[in-house]
PDB file of N, CA and C in Angstrom:
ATOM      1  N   UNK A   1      79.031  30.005  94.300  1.00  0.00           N
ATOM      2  CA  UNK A   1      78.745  31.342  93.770  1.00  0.00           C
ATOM      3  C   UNK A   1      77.710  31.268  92.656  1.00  0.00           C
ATOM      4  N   UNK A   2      78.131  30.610  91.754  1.00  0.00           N
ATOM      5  CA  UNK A   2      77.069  30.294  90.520  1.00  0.00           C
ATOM      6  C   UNK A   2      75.609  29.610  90.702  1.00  0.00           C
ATOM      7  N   UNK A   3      76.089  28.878  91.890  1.00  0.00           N
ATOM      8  CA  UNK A   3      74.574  28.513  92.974  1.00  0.00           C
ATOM      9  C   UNK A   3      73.569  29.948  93.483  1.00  0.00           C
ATOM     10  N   UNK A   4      74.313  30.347  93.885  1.00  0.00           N
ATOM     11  CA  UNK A   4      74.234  31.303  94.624  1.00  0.00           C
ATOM     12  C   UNK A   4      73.123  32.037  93.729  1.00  0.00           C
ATOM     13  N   UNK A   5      73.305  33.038  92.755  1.00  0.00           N
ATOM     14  CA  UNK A   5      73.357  34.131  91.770  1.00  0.00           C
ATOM     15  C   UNK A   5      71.958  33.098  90.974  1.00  0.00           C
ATOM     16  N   UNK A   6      72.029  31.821  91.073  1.00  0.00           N
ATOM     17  CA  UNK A   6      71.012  31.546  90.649  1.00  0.00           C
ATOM     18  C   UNK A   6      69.838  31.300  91.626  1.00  0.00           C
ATOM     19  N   UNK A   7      69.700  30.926  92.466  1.00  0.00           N
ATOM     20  CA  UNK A   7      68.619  31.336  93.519  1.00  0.00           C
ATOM     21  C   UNK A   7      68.245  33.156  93.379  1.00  0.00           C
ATOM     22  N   UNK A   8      69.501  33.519  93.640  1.00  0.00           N
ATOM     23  CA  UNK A   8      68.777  35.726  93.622  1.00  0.00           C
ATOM     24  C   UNK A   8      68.399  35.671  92.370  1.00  0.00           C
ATOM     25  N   UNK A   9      68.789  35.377  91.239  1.00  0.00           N
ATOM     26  CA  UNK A   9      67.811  35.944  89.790  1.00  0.00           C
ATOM     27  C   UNK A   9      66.594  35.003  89.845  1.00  0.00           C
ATOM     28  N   UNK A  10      66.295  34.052  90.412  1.00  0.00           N
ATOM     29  CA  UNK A  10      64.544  32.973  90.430  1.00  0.00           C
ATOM     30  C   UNK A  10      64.087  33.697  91.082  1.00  0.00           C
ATOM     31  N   UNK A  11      64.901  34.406  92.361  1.00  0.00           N
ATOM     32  CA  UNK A  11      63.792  35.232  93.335  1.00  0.00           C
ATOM     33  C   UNK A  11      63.728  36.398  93.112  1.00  0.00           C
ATOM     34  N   UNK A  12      64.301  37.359  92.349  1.00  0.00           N
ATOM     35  CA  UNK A  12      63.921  38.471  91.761  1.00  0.00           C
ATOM     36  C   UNK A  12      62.257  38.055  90.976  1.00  0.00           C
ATOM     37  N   UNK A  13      62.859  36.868  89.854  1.00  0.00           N
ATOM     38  CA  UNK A  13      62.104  37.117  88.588  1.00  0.00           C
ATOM     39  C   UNK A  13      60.897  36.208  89.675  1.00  0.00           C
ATOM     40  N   UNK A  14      60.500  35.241  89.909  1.00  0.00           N
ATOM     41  CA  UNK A  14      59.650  35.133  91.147  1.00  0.00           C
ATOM     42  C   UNK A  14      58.541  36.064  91.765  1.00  0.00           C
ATOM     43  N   UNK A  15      59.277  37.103  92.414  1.00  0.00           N
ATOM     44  CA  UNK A  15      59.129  38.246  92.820  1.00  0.00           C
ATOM     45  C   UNK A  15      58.058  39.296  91.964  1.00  0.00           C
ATOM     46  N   UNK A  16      58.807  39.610  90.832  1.00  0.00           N
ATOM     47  CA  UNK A  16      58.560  40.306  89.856  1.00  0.00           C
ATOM     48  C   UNK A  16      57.015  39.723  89.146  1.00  0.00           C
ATOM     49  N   UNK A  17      57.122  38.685  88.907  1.00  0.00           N
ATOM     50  CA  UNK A  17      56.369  37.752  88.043  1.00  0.00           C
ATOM     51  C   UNK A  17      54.223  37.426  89.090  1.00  0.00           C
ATOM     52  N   UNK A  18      54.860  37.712  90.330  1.00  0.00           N
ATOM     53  CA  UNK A  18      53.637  37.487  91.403  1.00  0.00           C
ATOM     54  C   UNK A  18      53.031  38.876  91.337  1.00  0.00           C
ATOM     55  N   UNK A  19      54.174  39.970  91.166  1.00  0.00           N
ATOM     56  CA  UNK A  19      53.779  41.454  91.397  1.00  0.00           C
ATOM     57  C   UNK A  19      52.476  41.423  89.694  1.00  0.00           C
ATOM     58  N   UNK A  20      52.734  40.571  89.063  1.00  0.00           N
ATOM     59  CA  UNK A  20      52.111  40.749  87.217  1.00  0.00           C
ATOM     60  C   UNK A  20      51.039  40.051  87.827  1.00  0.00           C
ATOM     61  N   UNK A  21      50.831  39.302  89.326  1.00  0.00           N
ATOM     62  CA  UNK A  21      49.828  38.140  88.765  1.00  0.00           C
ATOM     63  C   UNK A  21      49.887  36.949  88.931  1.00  0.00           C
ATOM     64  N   UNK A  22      51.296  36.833  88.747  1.00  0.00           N
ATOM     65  CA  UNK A  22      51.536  35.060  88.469  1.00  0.00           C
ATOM     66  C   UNK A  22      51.542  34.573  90.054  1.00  0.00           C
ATOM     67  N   UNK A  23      51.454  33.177  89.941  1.00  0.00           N
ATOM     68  CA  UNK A  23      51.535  32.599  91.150  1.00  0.00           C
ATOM     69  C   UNK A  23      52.182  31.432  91.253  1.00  0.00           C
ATOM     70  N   UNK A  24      53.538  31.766  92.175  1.00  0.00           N
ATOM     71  CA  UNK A  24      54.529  30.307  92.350  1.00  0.00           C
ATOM     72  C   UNK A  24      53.503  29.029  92.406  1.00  0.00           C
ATOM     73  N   UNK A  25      53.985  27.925  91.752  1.00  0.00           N
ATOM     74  CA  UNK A  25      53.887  26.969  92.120  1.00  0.00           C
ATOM     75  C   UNK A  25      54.957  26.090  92.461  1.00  0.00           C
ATOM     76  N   UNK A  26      56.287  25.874  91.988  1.00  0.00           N
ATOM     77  CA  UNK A  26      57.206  25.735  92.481  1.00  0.00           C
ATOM     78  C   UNK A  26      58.651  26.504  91.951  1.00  0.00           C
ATOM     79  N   UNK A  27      59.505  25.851  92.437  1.00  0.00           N
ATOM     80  CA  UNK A  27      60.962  26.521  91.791  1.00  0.00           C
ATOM     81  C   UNK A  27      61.805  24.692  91.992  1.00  0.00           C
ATOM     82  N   UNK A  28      62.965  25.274  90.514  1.00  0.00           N
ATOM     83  CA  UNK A  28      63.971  24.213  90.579  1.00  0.00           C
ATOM     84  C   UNK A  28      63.296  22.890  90.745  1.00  0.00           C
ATOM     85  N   UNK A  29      62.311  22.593  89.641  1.00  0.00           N
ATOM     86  CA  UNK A  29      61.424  21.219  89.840  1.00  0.00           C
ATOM     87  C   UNK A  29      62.074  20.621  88.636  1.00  0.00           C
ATOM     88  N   UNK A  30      63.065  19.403  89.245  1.00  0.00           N
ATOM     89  CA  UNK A  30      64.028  18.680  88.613  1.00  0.00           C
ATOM     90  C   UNK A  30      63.369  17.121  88.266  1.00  0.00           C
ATOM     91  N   UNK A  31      63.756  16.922  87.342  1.00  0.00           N
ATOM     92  CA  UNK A  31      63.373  15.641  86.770  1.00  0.00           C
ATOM     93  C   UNK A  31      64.782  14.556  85.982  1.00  0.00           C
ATOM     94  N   UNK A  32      64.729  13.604  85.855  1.00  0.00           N
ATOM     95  CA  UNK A  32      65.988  13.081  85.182  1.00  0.00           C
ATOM     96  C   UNK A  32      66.610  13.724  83.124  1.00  0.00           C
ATOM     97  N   UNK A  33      65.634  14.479  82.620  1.00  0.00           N
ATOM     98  CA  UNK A  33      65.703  15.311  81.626  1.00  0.00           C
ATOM     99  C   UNK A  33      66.121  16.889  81.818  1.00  0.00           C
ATOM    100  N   UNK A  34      65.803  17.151  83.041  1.00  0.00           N
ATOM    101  CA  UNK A  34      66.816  18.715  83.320  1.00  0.00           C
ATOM    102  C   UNK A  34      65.634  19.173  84.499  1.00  0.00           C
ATOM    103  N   UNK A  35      66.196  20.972  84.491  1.00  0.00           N
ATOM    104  CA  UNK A  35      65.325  20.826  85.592  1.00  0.00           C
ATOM    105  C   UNK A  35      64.813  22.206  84.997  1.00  0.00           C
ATOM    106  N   UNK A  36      63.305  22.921  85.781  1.00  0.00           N
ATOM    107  CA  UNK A  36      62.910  23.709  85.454  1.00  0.00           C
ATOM    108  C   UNK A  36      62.851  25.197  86.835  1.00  0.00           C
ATOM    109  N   UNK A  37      63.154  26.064  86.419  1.00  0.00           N
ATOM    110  CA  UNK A  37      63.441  26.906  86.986  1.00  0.00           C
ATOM    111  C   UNK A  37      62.371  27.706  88.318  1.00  0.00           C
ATOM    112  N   UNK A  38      61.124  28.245  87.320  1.00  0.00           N
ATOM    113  CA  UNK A  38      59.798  27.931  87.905  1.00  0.00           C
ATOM    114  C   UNK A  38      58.864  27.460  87.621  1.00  0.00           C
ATOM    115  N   UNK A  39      57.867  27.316  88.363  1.00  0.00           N
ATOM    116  CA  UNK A  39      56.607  27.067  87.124  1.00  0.00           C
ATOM    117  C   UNK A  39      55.683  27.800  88.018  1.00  0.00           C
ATOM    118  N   UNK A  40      54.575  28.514  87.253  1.00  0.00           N
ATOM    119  CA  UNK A  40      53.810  29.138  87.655  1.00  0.00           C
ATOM    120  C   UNK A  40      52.788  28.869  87.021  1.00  0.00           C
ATOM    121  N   UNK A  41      51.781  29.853  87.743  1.00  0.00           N
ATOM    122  CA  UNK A  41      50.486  30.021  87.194  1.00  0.00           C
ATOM    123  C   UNK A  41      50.098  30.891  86.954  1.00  0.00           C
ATOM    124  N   UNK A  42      48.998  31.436  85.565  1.00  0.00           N
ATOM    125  CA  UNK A  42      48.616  32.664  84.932  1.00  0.00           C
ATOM    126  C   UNK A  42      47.621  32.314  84.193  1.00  0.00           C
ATOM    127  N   UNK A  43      46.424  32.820  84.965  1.00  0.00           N
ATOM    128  CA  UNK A  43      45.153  32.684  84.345  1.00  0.00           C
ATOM    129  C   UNK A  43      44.656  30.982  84.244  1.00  0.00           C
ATOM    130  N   UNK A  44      44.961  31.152  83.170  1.00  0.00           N
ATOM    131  CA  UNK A  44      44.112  29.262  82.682  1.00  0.00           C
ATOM    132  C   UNK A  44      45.925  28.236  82.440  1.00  0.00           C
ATOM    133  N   UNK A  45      46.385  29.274  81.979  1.00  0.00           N
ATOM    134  CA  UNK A  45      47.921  28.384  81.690  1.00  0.00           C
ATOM    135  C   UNK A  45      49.264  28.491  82.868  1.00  0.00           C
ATOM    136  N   UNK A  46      49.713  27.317  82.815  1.00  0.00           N
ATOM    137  CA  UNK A  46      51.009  26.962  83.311  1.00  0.00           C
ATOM    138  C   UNK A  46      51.994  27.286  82.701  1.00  0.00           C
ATOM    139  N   UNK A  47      52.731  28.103  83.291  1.00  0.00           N
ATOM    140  CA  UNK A  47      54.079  29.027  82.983  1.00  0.00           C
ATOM    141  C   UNK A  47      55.550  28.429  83.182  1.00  0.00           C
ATOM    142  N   UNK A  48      56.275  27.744  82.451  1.00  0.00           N
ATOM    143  CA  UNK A  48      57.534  27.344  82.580  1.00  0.00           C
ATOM    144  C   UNK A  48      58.148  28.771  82.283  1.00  0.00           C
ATOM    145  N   UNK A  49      58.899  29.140  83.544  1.00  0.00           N
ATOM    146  CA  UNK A  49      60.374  30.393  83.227  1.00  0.00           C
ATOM    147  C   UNK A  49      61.500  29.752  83.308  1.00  0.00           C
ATOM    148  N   UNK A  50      61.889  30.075  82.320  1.00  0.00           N
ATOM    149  CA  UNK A  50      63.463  30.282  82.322  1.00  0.00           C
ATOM    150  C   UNK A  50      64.268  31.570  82.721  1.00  0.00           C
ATOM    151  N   UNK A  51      64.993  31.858  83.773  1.00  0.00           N
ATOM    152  CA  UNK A  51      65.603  32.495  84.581  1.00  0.00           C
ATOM    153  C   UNK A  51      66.796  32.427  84.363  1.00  0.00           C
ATOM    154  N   UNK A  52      67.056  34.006  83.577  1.00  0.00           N
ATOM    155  CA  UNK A  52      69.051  34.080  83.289  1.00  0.00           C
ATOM    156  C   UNK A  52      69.302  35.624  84.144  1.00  0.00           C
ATOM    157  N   UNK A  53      70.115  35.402  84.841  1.00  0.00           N
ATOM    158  CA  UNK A  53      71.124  36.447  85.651  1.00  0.00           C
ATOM    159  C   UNK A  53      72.182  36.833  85.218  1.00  0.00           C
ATOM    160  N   UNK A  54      72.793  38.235  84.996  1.00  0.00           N
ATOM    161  CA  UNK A  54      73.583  38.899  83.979  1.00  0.00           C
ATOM    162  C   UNK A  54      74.097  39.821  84.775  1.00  0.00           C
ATOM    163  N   UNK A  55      75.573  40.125  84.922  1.00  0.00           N
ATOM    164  CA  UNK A  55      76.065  41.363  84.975  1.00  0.00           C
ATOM    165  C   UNK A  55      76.058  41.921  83.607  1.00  0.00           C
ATOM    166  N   UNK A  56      76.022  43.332  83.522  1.00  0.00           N
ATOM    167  CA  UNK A  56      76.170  44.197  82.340  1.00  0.00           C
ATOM    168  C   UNK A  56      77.523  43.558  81.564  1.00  0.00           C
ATOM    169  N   UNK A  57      77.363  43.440  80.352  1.00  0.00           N
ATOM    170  CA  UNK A  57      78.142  42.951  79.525  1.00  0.00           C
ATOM    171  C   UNK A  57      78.305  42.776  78.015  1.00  0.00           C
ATOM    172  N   UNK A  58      79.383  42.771  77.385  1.00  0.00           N
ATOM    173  CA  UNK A  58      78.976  42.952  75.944  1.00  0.00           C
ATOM    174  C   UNK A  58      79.024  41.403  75.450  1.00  0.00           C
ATOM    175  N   UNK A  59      78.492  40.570  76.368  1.00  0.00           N
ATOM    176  CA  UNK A  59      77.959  38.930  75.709  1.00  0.00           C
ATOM    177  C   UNK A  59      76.844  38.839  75.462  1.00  0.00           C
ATOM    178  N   UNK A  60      75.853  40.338  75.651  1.00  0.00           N
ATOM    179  CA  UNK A  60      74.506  39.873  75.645  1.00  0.00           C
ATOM    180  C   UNK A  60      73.498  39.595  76.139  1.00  0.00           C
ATOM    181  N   UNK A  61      72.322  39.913  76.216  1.00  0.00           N
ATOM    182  CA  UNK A  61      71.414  40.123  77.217  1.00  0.00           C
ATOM    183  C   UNK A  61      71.159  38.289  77.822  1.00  0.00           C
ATOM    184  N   UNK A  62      70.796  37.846  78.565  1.00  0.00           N
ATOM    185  CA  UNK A  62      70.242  36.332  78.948  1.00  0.00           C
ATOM    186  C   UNK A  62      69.450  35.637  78.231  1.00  0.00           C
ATOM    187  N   UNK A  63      68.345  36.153  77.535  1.00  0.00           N
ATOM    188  CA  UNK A  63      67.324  35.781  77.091  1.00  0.00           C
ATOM    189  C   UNK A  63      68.017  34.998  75.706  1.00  0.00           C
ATOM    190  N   UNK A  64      69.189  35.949  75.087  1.00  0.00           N
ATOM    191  CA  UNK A  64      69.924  35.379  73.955  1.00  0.00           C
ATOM    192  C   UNK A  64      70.582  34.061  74.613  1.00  0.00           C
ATOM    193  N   UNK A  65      70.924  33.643  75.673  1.00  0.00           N
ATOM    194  CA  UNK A  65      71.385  32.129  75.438  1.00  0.00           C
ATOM    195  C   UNK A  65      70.307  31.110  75.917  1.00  0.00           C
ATOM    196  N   UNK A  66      68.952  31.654  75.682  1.00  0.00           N
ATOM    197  CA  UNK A  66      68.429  30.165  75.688  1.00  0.00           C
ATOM    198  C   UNK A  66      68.122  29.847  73.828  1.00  0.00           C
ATOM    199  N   UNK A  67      69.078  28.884  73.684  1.00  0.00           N
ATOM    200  CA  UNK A  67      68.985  28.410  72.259  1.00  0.00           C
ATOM    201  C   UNK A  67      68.568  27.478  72.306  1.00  0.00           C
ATOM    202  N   UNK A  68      68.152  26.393  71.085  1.00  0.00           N
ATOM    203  CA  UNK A  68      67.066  25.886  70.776  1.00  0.00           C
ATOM    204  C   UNK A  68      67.484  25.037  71.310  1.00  0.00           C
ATOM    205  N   UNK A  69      68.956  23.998  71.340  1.00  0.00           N
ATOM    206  CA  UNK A  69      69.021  22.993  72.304  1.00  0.00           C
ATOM    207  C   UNK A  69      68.380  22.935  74.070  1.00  0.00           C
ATOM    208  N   UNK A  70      68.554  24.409  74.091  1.00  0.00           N
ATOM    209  CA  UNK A  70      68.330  24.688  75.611  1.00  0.00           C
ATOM    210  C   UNK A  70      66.286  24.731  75.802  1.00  0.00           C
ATOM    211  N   UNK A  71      66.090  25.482  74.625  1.00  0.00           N
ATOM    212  CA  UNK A  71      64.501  25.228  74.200  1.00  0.00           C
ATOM    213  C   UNK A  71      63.936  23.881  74.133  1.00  0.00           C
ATOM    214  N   UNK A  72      64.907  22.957  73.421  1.00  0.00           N
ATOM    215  CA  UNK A  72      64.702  21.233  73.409  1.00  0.00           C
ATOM    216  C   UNK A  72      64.334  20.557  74.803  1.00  0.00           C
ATOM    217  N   UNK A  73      65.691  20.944  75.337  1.00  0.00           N
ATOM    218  CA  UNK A  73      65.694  20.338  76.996  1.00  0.00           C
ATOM    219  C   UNK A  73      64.572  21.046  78.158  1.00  0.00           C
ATOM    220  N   UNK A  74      63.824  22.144  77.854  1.00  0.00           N
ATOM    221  CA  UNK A  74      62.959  22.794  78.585  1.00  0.00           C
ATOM    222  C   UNK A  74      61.328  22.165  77.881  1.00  0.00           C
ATOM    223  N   UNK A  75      61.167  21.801  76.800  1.00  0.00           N
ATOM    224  CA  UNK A  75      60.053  20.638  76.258  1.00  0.00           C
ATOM    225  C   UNK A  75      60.154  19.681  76.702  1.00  0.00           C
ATOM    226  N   UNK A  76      61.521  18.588  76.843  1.00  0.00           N
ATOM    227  CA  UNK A  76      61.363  17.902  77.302  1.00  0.00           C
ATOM    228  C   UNK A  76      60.987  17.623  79.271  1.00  0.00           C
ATOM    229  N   UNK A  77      61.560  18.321  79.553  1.00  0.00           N
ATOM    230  CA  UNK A  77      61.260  18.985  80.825  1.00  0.00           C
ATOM    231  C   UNK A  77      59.780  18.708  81.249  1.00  0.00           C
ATOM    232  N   UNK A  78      59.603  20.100  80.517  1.00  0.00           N
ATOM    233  CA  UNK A  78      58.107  20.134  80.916  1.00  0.00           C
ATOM    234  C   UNK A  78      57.167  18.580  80.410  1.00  0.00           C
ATOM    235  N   UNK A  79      57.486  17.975  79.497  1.00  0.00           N
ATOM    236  CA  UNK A  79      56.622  17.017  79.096  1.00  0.00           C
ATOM    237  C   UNK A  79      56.544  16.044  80.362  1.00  0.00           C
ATOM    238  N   UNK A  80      57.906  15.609  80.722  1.00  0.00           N
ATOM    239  CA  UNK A  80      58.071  14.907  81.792  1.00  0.00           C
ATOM    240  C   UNK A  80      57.022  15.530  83.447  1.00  0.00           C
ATOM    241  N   UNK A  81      56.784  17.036  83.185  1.00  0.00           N
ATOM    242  CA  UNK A  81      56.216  17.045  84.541  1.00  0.00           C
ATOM    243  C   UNK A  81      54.815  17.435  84.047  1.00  0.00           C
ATOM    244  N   UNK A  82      54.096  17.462  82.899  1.00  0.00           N
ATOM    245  CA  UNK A  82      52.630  16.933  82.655  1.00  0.00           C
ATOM    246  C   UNK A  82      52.547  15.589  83.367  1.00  0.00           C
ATOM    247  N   UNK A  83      53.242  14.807  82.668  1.00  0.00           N
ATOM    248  CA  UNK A  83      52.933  13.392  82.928  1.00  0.00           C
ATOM    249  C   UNK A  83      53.243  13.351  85.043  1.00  0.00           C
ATOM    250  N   UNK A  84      54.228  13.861  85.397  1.00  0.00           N
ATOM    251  CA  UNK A  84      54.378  13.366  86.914  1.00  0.00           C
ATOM    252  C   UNK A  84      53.547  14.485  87.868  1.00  0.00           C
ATOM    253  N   UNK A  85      52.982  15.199  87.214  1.00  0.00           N
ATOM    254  CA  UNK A  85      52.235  15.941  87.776  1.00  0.00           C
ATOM    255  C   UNK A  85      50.732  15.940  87.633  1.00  0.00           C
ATOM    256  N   UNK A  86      50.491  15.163  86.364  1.00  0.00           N
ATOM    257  CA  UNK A  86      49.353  14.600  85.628  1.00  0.00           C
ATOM    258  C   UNK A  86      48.262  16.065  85.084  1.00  0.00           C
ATOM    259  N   UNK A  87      49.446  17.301  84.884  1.00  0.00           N
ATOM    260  CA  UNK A  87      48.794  18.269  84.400  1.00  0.00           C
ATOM    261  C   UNK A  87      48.493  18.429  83.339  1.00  0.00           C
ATOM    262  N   UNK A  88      47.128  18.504  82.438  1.00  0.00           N
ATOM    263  CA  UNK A  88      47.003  18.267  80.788  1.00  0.00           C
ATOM    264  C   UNK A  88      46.554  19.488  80.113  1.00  0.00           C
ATOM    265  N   UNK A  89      46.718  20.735  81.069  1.00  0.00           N
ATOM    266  CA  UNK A  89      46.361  21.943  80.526  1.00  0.00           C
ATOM    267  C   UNK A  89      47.424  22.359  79.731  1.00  0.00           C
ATOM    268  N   UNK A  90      46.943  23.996  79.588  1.00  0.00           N
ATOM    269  CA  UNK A  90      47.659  24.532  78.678  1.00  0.00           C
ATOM    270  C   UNK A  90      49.355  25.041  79.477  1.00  0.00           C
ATOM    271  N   UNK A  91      50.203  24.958  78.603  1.00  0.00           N
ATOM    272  CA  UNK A  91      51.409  25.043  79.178  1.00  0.00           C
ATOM    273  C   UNK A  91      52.627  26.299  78.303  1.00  0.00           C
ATOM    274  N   UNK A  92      52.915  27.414  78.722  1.00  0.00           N
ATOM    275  CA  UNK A  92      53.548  27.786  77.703  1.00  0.00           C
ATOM    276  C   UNK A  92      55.299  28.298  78.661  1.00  0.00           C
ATOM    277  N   UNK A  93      55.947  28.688  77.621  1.00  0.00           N
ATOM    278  CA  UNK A  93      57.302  28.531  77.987  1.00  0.00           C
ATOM    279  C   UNK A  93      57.584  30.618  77.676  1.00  0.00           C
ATOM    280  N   UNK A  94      58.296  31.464  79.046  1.00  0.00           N
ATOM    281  CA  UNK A  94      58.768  32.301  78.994  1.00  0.00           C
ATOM    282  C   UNK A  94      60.016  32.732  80.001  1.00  0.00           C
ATOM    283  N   UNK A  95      60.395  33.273  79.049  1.00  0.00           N
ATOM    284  CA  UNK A  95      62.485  33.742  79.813  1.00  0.00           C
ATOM    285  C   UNK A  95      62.401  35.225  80.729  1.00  0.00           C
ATOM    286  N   UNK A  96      62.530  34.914  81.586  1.00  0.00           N
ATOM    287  CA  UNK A  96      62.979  36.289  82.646  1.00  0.00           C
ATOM    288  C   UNK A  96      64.759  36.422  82.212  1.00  0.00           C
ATOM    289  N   UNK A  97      64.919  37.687  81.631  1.00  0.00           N
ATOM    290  CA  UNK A  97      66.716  38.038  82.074  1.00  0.00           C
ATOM    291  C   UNK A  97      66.541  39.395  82.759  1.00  0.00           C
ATOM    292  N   UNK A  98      67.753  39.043  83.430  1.00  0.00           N
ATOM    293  CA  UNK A  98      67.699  40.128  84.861  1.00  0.00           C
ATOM    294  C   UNK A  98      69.384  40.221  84.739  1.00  0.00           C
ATOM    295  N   UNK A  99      69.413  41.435  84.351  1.00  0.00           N
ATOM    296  CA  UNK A  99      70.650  42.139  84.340  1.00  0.00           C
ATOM    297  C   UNK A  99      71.210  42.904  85.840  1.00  0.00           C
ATOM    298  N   UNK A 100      72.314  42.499  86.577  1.00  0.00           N
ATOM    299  CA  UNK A 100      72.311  43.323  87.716  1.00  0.00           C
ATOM    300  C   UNK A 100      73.615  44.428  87.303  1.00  0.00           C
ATOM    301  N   UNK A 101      72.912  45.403  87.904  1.00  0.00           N
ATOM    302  CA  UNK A 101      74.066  47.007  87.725  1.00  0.00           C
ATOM    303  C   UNK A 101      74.991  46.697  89.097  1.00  0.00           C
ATOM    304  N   UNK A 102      76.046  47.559  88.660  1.00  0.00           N
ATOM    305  CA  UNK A 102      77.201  47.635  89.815  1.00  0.00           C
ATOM    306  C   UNK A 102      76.426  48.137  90.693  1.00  0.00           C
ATOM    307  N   UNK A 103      75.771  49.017  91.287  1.00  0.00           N
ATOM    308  CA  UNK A 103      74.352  49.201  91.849  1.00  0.00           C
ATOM    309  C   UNK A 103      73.992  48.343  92.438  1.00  0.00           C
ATOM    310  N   UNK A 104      73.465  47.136  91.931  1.00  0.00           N
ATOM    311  CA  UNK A 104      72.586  46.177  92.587  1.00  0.00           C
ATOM    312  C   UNK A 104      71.171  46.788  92.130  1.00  0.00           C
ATOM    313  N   UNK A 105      70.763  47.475  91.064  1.00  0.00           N
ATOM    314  CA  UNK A 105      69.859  47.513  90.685  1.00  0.00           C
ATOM    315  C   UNK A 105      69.529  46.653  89.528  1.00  0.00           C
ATOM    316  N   UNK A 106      68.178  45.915  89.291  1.00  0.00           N
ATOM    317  CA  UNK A 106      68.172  44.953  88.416  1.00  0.00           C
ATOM    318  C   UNK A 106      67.310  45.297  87.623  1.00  0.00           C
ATOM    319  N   UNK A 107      67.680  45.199  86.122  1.00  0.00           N
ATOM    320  CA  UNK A 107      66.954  45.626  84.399  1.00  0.00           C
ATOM    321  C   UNK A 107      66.117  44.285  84.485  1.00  0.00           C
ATOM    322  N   UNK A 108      64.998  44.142  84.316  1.00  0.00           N
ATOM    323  CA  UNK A 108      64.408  42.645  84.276  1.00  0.00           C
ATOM    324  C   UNK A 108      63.383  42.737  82.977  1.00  0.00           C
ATOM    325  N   UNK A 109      63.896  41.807  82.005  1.00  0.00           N
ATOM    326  CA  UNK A 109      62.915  41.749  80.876  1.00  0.00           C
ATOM    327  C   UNK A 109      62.623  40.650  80.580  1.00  0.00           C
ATOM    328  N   UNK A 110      60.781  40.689  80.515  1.00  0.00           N
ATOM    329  CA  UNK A 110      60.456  39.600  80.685  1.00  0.00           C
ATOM    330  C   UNK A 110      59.528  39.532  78.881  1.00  0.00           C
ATOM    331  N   UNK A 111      59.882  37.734  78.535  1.00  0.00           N
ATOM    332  CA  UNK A 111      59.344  37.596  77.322  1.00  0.00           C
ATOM    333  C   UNK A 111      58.330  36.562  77.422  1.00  0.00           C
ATOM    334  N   UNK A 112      57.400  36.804  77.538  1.00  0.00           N
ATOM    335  CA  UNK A 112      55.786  35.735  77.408  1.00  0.00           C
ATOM    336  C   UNK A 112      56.083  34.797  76.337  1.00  0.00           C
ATOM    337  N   UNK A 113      55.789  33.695  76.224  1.00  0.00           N
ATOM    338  CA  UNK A 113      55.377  32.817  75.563  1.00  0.00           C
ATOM    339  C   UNK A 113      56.979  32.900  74.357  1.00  0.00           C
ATOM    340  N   UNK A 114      57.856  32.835  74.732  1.00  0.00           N
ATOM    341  CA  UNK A 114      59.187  32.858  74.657  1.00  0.00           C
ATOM    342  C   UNK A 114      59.325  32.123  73.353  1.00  0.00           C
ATOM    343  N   UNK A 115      58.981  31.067  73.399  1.00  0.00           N
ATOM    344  CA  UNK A 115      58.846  29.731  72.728  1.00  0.00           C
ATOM    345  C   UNK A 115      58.075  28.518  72.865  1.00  0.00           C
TER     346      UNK A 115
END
């Protein structure tokens, strides 16, 4: 299930993110330091998202639990796939949260350059 719910919020925010412009380059690109959700492309820079999926709730929108440990492990991340990807451009880090309504309609707010 928790598998699950995370594939539909990458492919919402995915989705969403191509409609702005951006352009997949991959999803769930795992390394022995964690793994990264997508990575895209926008303009001149490489886009690490972080992708949180939410029912309505009073814990808080998604974007609030990427904390700095979780910010730590998404640097290290990405550093690891400069080097295995041998990409030396510019690289910046932003959070898609995607709230789904009893509906199945989805609130999606997206924060550029996150951190």
């Amino acid at each position: 299930m928790h598998k699950e719910r995370g594939v539909q919020g990458e492919a919402i925010a995915a989705y969403y993110l191509q409609k702005k412009g951006y352009i997949l380059l991959t999803k769930n690109w795992s390394c022995k330091v964690g793994e990264l959700d997508l990575v895209m492309q926008h303009d001149s820079t490489r886009v690490i998202v972080e992708v949180r999926l939410r029912s309505p709730t009073s814990y808080g929108a998604g974007f609030e639990t990427v904390g700095w440990q979780k910010q730590q492990k998404l640097i290290r991340a990405a550093k690891y796939y400069q080097q295995k990807e041998r990409y030396w451009g510019d690289i910046r880090f932003d959070v898609v949260s995607i709230t789904l309504t009893n509906n199945k309609t989805a609130k999606i707010e997206h924060i550029d350059n996150a951190f």
